[in-house]
C-alpha atoms as a PDB file:
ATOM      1  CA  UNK A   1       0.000   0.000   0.000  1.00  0.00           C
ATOM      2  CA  UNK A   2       1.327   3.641  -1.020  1.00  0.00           C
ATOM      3  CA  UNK A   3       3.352   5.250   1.719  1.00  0.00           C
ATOM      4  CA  UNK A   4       2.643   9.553   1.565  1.00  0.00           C
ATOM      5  CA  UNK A   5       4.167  12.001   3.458  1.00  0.00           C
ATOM      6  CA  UNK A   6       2.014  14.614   4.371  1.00  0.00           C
ATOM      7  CA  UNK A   7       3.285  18.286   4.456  1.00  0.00           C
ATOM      8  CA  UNK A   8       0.910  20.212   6.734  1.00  0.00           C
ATOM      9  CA  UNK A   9       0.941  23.918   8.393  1.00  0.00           C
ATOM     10  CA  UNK A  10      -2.194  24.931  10.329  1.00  0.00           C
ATOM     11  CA  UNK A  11      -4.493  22.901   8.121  1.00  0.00           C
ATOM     12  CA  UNK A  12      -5.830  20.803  10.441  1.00  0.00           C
ATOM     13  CA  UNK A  13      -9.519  20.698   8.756  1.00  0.00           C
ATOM     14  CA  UNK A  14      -7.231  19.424   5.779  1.00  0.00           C
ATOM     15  CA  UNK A  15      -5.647  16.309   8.060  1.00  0.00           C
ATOM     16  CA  UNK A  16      -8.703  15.368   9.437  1.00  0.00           C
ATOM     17  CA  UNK A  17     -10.449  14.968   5.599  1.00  0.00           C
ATOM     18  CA  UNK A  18      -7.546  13.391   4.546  1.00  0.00           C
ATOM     19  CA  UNK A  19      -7.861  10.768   7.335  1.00  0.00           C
ATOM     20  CA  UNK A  20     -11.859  10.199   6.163  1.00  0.00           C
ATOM     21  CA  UNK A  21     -10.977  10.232   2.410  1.00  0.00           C
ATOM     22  CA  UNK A  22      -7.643   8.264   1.710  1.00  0.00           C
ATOM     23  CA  UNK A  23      -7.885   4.965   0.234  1.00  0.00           C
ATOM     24  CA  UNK A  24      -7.878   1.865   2.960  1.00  0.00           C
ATOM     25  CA  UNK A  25      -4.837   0.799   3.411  1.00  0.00           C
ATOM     26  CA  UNK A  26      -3.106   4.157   2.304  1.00  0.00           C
ATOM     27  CA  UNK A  27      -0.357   5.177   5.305  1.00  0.00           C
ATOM     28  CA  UNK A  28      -0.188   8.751   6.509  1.00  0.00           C
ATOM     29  CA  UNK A  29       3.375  10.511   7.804  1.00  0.00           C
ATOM     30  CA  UNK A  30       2.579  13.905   8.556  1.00  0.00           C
ATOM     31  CA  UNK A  31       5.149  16.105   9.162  1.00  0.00           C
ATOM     32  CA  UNK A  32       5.188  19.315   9.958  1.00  0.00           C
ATOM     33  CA  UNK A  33       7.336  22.754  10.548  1.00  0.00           C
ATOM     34  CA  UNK A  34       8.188  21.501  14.428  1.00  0.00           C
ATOM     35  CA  UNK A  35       9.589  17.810  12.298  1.00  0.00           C
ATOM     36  CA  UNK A  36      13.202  17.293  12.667  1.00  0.00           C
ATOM     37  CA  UNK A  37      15.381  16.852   9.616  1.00  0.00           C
ATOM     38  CA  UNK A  38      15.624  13.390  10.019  1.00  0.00           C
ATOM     39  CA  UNK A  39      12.570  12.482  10.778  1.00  0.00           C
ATOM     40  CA  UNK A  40      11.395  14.447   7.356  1.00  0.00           C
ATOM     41  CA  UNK A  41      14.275  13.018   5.588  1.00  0.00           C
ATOM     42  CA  UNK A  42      13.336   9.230   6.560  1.00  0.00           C
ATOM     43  CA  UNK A  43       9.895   9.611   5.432  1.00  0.00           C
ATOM     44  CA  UNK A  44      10.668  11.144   2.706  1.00  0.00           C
ATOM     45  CA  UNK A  45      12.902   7.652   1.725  1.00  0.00           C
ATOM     46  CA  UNK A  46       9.920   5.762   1.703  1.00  0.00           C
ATOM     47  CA  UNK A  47       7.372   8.192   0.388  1.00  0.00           C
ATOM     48  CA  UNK A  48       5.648   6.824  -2.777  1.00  0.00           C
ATOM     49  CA  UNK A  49       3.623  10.396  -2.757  1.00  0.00           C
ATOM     50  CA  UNK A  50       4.186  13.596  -0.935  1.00  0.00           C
ATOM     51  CA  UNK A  51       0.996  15.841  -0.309  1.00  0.00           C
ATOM     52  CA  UNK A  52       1.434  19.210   0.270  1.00  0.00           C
ATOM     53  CA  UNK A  53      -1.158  21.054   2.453  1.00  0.00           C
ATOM     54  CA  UNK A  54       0.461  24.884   2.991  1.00  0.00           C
ATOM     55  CA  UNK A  55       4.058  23.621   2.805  1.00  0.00           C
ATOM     56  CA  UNK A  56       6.772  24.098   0.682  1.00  0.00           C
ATOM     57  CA  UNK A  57       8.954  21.113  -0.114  1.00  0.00           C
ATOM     58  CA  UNK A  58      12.872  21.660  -0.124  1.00  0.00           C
ATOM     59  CA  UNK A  59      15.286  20.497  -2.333  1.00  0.00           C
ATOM     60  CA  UNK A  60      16.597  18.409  -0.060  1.00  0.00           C
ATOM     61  CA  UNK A  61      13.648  16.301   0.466  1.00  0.00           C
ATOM     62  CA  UNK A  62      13.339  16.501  -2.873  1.00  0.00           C
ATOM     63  CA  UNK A  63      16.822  14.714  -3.476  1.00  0.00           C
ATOM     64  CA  UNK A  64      15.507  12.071  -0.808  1.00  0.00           C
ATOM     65  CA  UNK A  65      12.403  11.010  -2.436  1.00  0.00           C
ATOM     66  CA  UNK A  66      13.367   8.360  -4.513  1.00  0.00           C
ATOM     67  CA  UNK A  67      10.520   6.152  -4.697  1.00  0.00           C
ATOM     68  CA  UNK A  68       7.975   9.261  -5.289  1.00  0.00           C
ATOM     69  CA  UNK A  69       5.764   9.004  -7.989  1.00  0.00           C
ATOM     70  CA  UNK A  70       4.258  12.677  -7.687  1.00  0.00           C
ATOM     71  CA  UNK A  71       4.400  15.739  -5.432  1.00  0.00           C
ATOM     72  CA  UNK A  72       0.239  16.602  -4.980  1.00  0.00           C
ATOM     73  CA  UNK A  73       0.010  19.714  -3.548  1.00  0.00           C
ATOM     74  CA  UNK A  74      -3.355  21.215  -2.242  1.00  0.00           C
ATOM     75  CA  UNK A  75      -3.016  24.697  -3.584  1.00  0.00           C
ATOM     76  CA  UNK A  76      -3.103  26.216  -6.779  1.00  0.00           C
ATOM     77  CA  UNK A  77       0.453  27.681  -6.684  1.00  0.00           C
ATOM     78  CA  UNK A  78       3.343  25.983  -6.687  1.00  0.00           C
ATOM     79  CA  UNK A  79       6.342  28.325  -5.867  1.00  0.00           C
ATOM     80  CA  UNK A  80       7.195  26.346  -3.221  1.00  0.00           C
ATOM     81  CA  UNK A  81       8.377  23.715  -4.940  1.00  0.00           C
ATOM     82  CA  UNK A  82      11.448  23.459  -7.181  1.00  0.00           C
ATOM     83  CA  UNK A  83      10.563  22.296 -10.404  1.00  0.00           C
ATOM     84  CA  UNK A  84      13.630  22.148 -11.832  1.00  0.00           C
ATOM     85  CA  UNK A  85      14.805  19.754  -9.693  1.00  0.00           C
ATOM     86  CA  UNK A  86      11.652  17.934  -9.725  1.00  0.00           C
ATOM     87  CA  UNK A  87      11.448  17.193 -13.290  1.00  0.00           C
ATOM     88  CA  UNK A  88      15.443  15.756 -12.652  1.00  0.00           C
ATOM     89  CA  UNK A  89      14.700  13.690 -10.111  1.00  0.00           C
ATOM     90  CA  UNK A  90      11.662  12.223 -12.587  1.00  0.00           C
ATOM     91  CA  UNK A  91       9.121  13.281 -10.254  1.00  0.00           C
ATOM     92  CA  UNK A  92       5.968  15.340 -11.479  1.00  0.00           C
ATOM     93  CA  UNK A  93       4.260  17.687  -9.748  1.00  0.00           C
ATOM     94  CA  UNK A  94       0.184  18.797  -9.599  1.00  0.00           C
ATOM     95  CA  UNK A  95      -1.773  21.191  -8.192  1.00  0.00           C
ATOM     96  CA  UNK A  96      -5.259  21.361  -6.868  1.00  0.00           C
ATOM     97  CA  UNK A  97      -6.982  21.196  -9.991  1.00  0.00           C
ATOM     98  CA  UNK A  98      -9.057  24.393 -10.110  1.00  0.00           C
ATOM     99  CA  UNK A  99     -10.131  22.951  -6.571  1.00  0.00           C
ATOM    100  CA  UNK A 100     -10.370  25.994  -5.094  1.00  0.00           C
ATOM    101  CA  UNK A 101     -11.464  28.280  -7.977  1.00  0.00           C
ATOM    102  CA  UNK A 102     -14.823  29.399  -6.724  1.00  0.00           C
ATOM    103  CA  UNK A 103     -13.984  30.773  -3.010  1.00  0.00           C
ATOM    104  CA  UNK A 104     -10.235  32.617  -4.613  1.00  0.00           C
ATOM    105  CA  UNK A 105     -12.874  34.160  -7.212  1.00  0.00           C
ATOM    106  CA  UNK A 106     -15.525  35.059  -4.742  1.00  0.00           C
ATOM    107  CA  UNK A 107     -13.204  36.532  -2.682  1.00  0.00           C
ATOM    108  CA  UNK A 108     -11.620  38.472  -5.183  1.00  0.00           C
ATOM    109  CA  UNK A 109     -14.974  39.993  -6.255  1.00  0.00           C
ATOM    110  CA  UNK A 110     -15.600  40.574  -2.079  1.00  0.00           C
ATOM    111  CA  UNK A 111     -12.404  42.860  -2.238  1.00  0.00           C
ATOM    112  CA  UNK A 112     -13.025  44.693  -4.800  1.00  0.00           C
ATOM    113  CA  UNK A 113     -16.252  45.352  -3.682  1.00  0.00           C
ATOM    114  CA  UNK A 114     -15.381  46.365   0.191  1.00  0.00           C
ATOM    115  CA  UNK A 115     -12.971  48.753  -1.411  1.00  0.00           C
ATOM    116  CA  UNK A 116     -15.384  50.625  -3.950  1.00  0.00           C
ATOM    117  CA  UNK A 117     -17.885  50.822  -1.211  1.00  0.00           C
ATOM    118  CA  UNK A 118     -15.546  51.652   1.739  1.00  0.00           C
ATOM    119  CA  UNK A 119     -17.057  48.677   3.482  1.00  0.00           C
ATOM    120  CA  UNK A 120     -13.757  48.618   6.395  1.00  0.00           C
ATOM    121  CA  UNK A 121     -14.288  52.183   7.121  1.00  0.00           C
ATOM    122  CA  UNK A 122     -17.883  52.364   7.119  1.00  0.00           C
ATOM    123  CA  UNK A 123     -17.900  49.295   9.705  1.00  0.00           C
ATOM    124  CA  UNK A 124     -15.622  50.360  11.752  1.00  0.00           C
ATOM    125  CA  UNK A 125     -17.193  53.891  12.266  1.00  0.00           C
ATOM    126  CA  UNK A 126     -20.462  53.338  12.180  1.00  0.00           C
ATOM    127  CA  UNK A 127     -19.537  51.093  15.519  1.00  0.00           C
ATOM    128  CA  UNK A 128     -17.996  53.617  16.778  1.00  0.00           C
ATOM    129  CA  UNK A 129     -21.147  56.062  16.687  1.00  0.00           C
ATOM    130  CA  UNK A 130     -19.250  58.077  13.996  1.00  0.00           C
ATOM    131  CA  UNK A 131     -22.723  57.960  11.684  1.00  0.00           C
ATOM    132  CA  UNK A 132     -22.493  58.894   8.198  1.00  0.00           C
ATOM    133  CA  UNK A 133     -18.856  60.641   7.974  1.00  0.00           C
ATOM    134  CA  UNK A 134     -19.122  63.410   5.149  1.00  0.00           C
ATOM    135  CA  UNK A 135     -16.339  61.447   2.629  1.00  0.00           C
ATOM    136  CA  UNK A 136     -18.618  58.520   2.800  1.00  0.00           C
ATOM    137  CA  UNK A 137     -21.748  60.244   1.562  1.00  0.00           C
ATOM    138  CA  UNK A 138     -21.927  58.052  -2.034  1.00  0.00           C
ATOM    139  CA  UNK A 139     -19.696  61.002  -3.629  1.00  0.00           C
ATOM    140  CA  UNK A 140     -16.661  58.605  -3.610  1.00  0.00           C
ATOM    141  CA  UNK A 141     -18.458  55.296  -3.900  1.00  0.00           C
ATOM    142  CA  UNK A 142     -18.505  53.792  -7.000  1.00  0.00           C
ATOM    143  CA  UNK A 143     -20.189  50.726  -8.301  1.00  0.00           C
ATOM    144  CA  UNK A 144     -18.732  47.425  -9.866  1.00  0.00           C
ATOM    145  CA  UNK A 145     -21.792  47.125 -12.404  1.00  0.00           C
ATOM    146  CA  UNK A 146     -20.858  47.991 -15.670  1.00  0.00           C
ATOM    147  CA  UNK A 147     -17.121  48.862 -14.768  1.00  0.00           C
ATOM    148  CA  UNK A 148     -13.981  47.507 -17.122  1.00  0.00           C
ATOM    149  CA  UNK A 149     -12.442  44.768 -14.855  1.00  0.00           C
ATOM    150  CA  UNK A 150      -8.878  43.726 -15.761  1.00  0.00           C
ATOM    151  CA  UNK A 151      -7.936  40.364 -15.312  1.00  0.00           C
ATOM    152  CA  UNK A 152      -4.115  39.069 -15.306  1.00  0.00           C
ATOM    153  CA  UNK A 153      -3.975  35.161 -15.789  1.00  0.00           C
ATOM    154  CA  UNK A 154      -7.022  33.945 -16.889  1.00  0.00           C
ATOM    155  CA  UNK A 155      -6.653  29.840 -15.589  1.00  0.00           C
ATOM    156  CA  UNK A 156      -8.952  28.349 -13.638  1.00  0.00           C
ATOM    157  CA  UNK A 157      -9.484  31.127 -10.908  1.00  0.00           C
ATOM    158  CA  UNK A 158      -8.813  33.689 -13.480  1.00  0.00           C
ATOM    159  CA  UNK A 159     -11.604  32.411 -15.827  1.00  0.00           C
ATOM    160  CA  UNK A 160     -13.917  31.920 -13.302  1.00  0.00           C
ATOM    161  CA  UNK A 161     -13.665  35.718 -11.991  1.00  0.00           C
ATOM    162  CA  UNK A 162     -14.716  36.072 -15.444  1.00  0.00           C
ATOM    163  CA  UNK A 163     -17.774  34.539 -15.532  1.00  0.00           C
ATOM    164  CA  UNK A 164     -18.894  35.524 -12.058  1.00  0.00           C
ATOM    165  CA  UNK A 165     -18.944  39.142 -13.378  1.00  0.00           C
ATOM    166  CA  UNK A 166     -21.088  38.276 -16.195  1.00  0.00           C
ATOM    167  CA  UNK A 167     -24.044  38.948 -13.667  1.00  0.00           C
ATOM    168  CA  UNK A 168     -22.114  42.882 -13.040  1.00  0.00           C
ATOM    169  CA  UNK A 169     -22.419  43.435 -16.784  1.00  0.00           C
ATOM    170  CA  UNK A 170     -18.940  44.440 -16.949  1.00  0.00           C
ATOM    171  CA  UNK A 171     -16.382  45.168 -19.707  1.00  0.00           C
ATOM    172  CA  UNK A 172     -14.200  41.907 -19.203  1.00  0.00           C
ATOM    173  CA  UNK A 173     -10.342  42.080 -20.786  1.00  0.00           C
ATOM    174  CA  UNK A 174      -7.872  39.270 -19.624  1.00  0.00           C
ATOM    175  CA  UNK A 175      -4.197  39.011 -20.284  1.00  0.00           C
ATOM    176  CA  UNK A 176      -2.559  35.549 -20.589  1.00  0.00           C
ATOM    177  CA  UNK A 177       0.165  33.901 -22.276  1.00  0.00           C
ATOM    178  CA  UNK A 178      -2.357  31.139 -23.009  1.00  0.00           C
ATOM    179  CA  UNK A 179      -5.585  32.051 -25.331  1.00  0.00           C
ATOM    180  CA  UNK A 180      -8.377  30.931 -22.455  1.00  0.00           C
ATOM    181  CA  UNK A 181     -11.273  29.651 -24.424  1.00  0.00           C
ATOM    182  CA  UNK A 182     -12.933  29.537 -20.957  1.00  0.00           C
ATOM    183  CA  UNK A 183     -12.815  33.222 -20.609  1.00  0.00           C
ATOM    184  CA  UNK A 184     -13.643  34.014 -23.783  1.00  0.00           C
ATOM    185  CA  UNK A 185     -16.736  31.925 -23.565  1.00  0.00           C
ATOM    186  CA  UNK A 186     -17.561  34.120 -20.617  1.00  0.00           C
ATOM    187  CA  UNK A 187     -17.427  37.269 -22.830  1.00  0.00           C
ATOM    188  CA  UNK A 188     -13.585  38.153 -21.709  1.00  0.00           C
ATOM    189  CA  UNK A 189     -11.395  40.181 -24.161  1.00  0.00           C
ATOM    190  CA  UNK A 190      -7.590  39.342 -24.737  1.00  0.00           C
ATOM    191  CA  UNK A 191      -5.416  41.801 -24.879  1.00  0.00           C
ATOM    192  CA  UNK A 192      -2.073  43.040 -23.634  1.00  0.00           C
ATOM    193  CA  UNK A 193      -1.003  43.940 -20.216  1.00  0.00           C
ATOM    194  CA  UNK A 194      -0.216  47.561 -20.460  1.00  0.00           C
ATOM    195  CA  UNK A 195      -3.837  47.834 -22.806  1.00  0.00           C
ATOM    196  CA  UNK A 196      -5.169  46.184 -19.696  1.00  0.00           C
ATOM    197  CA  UNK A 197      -4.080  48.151 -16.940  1.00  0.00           C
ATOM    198  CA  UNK A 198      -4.589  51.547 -19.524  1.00  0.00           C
ATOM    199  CA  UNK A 199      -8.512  50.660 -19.671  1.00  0.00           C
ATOM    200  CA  UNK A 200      -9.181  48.554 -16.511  1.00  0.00           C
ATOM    201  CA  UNK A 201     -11.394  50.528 -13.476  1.00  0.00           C
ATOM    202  CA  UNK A 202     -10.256  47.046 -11.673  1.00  0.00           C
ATOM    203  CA  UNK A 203      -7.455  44.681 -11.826  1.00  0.00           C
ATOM    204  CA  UNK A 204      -7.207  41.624 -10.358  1.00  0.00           C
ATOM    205  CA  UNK A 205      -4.366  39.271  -9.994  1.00  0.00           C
ATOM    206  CA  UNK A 206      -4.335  35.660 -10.593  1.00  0.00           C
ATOM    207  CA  UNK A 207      -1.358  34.540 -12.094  1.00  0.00           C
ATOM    208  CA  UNK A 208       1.131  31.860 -10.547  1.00  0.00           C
ATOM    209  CA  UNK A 209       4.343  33.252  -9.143  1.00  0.00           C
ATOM    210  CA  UNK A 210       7.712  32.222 -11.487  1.00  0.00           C
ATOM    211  CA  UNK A 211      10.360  34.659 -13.141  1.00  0.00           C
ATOM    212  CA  UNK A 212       8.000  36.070 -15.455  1.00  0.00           C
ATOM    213  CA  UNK A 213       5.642  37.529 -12.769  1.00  0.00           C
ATOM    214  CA  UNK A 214       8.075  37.996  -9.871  1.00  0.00           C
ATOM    215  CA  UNK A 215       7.485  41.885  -9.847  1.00  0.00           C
ATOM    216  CA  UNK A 216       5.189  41.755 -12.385  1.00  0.00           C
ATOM    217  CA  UNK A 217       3.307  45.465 -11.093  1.00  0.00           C
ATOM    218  CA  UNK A 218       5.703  47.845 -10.360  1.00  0.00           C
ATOM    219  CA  UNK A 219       5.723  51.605 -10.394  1.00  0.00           C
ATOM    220  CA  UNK A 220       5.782  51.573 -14.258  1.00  0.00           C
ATOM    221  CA  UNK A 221       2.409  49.641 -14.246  1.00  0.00           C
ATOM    222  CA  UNK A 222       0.508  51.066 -11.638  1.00  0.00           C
ATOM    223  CA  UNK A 223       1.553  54.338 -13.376  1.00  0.00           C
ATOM    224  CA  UNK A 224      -0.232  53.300 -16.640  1.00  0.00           C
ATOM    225  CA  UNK A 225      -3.278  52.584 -14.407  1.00  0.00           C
ATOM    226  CA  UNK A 226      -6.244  55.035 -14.477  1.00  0.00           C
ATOM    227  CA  UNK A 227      -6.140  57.199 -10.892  1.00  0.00           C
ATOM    228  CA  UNK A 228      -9.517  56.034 -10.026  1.00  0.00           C
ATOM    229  CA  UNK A 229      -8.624  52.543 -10.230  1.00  0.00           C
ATOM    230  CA  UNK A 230      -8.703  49.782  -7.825  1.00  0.00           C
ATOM    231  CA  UNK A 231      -5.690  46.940  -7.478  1.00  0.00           C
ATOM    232  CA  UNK A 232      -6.504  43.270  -6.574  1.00  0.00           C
ATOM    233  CA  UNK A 233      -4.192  40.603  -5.011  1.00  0.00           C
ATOM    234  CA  UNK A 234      -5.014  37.242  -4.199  1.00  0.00           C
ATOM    235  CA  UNK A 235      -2.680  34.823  -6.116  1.00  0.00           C
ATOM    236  CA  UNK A 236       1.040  35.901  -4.334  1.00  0.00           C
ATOM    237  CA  UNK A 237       2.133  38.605  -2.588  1.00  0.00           C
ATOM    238  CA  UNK A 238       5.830  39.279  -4.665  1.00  0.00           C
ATOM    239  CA  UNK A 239       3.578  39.620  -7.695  1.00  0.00           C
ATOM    240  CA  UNK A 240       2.991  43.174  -7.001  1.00  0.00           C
ATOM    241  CA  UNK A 241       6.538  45.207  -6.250  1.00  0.00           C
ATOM    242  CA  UNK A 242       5.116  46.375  -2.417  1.00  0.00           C
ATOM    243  CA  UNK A 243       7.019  49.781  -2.328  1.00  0.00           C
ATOM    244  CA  UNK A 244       5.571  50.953  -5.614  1.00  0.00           C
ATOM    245  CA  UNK A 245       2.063  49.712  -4.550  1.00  0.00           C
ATOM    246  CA  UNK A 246       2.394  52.181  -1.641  1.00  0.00           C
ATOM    247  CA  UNK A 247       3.650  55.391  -3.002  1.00  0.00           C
ATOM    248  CA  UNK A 248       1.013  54.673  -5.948  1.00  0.00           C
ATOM    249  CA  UNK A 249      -1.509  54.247  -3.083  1.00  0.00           C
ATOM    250  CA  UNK A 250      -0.433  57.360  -0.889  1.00  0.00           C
ATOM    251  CA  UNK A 251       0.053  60.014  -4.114  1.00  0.00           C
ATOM    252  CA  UNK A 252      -3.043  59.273  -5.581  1.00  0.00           C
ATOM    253  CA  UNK A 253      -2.077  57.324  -8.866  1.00  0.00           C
ATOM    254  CA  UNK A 254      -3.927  54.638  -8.353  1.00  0.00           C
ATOM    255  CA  UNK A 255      -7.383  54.999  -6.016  1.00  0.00           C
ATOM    256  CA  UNK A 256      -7.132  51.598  -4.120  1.00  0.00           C
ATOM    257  CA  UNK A 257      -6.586  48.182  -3.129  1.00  0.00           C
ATOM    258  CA  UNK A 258      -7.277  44.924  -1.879  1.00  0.00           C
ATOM    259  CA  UNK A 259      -4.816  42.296  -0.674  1.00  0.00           C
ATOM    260  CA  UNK A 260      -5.064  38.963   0.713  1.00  0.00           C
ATOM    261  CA  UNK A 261      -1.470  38.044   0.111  1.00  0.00           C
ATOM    262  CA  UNK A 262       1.610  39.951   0.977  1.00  0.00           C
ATOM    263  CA  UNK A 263       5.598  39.847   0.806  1.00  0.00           C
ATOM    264  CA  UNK A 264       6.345  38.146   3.959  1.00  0.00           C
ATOM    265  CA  UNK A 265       3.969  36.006   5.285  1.00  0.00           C
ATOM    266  CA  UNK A 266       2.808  36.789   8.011  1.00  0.00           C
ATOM    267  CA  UNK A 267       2.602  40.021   7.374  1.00  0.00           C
ATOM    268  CA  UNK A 268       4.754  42.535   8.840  1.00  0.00           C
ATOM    269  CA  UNK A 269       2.152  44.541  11.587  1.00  0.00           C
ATOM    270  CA  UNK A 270       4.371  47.705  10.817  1.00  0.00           C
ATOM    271  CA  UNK A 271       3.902  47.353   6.538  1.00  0.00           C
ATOM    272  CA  UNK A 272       2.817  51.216   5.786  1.00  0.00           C
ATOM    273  CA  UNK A 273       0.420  49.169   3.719  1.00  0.00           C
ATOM    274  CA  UNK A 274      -1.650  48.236   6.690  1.00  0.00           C
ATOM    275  CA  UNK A 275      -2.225  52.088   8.100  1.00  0.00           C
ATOM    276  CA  UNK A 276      -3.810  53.075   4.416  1.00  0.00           C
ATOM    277  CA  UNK A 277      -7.629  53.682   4.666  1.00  0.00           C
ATOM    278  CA  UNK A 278      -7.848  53.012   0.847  1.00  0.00           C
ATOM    279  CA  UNK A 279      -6.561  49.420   1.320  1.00  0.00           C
ATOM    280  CA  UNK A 280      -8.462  46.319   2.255  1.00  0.00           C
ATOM    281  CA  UNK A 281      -6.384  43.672   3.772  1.00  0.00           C
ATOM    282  CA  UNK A 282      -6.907  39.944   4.712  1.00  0.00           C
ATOM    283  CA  UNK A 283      -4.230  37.008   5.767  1.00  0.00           C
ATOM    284  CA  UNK A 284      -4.293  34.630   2.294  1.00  0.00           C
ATOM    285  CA  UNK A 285      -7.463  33.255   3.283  1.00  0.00           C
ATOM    286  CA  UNK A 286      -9.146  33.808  -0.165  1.00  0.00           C
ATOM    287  CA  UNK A 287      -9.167  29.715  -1.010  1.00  0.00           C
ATOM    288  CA  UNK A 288     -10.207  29.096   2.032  1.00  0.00           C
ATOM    289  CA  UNK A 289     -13.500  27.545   2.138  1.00  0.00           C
ATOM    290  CA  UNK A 290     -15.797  25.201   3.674  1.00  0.00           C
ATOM    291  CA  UNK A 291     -16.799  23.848   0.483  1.00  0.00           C
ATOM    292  CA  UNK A 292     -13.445  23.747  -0.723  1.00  0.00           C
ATOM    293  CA  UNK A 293     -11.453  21.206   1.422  1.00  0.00           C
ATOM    294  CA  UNK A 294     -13.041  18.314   0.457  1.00  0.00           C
ATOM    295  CA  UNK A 295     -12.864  18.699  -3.280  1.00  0.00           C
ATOM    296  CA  UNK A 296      -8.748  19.765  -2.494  1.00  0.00           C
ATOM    297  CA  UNK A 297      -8.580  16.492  -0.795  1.00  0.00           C
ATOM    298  CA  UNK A 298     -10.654  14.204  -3.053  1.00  0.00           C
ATOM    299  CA  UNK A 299      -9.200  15.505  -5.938  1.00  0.00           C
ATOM    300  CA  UNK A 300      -5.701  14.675  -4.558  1.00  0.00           C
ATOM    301  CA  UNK A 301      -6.121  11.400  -3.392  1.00  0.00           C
ATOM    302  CA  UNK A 302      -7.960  10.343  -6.977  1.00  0.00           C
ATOM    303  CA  UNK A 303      -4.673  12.021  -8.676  1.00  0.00           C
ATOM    304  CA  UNK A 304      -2.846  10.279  -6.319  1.00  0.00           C
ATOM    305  CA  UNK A 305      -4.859   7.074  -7.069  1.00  0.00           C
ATOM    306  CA  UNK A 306      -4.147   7.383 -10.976  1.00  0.00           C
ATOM    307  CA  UNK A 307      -0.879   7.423 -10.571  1.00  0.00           C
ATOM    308  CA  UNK A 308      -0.453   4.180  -8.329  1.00  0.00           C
ATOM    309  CA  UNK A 309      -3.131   2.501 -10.763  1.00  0.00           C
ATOM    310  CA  UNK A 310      -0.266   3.298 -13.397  1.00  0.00           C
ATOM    311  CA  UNK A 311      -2.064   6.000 -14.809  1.00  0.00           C
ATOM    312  CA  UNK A 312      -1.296  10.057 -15.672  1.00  0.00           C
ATOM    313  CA  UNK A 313      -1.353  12.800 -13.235  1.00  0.00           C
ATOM    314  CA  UNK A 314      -3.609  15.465 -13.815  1.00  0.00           C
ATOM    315  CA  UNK A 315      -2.982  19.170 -13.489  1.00  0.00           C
ATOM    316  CA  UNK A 316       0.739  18.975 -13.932  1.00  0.00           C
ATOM    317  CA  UNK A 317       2.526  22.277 -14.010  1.00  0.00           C
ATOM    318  CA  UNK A 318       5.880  22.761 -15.793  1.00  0.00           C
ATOM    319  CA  UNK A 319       8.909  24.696 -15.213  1.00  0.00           C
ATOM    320  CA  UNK A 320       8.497  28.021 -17.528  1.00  0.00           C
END
């Protein structure tokens, strides 16, 4: 019976399905942060699959796993993970699948929103008895129906942003190094980046993080944004260059932003990001779901499955 070591952070909702969904006779090693190299390393000897629930994998382990068939991991990116390497040591590597498309989408589309419509501030004074400040009387609250939303990386979460706005009636333009049929289907122009950011009253991010899009938005970008535009993060936090984000931010050249992924993780408390009332933040939660951990987990124990059964992974991703 297949031997997988398990790769968790604080995922425990994650563990437990994974306890309820392998296979019988599958054997669990979880190992986590607190693991000792050795312990990692001999687990990794005799690993016919790692999982990967919020973990990255090192090269070292990597270089151990000898009898692994495939690296699953649980999340759509996979930066944490050298691919490289992977593909030398004959071992291919998957992500979730599209598993947790709908929540990163829906959350995307809940940013944007609290930002147009000040939804932070207005909480947070309105419990404070501070009813109806005068910058929040509608003058400088703008609407998401009918707006041109940008969209950079138009996969799986990317296309499905895309068809959840087909209910706001919006302009849709994408940018991809891939035509997406998908997107298209939902009514999504392609086009280039700078056209995109040019003509986009939103832009959301949700491309995977590699050379190409390491410092992807930077002050030349957000300076070919329109000043009453609104900046969207929740694929990676190095995506966006964070210095230029803020000085955009603070002088006015773009008008705001919301961000679920950062830098460093966990955030620094004392990013000047954080004291900006034109920013809404969260802690990478966007594919975090309910809904979504069981079709993460189901999807990579039948990938898993495949494999052993001598068949192909699914959702392989490549080195660029």
């Amino acid at each position: 019976m297949p031997e997988v070591l398990v790769f968790s952070g604080p995922a425990l909702p994650l563990l437990d399905l994974s306890e309820q969904i392998k296979p019988e006779g599958w054997n669990l090693h979880v190992r986590t942060s607190e693991s000792s190299v050795d312990d990692v390393m001999r687990a990794a000897g005799v690993a016919d699959f790692i999982l990967v629930y919020g973990h990255g994998v090192s090269d070292d382990v990597l270089r151990a796993a000898r009898k692994t068939k495939l690296v699953q991991l649980c999340s759509a990116g996979f930066d944490g993970v050298n691919l490289e390497l992977a593909g030398e040591m004959g071992i291919p590597v998957a992500n979730n699948g599209g598993t947790n498309a709908v929540p990163v989408a829906e959350f995307a589309i809940t940013l944007t929103l609290a930002a147009i419509r000040h939804l932070v501030i207005t909480d947070s004074h309105t419990r404070a008895g501070d009813w109806m400040r005068p910058e929040l009387d509608g003058r400088d609250s703008h609407e998401l129906f009918g707006a041109t939303v940008g969209i950079i990386g138009a996969g799986r979460i990317g296309s499905t942003v895309a068809g959840m706005l087909r209910g706001f009636e919006t302009t849709t333009l994408y940018t991809d190094p891939v035509r997406s049929k998908k997107a298209e289907e939902f009514g999504a122009t392609r086009v280039d980046l700078d056209e995109l950011l040019e003509r986009s009253d939103i832009v959301t991010l949700h491309t995977a993080l590699n050379t190409s899009t390491n410092g992807l938005i930077g002050e030349r970008e957000l300076k070919l944004m329109k000043n009453t535009a609104v900046l969207v993060n929740t694929c990676r936090g190095p995506v966006i260059q964070e210095p230029a984000l803020h000085s955009a931010l603070v002088d006015g050249e773009i008008w705001g932003a919301g961000i679920d992924v950062f830098e460093q993780e966990p955030v620094d408390p004392n990013n000047p990001i954080l004291k900006l009332e034109n920013v809404v933040v969260a802690p990478h939660v966007a594919g975090k779901s309910y809904e979504s951990y069981p079709r993460r987990v189901r999807f990579a124990f039948e990938n898993m499955s495949r494999v052993w059964d001598g068949g192909a992974p699914e959702s392989i991703v490549v080195p660029e």
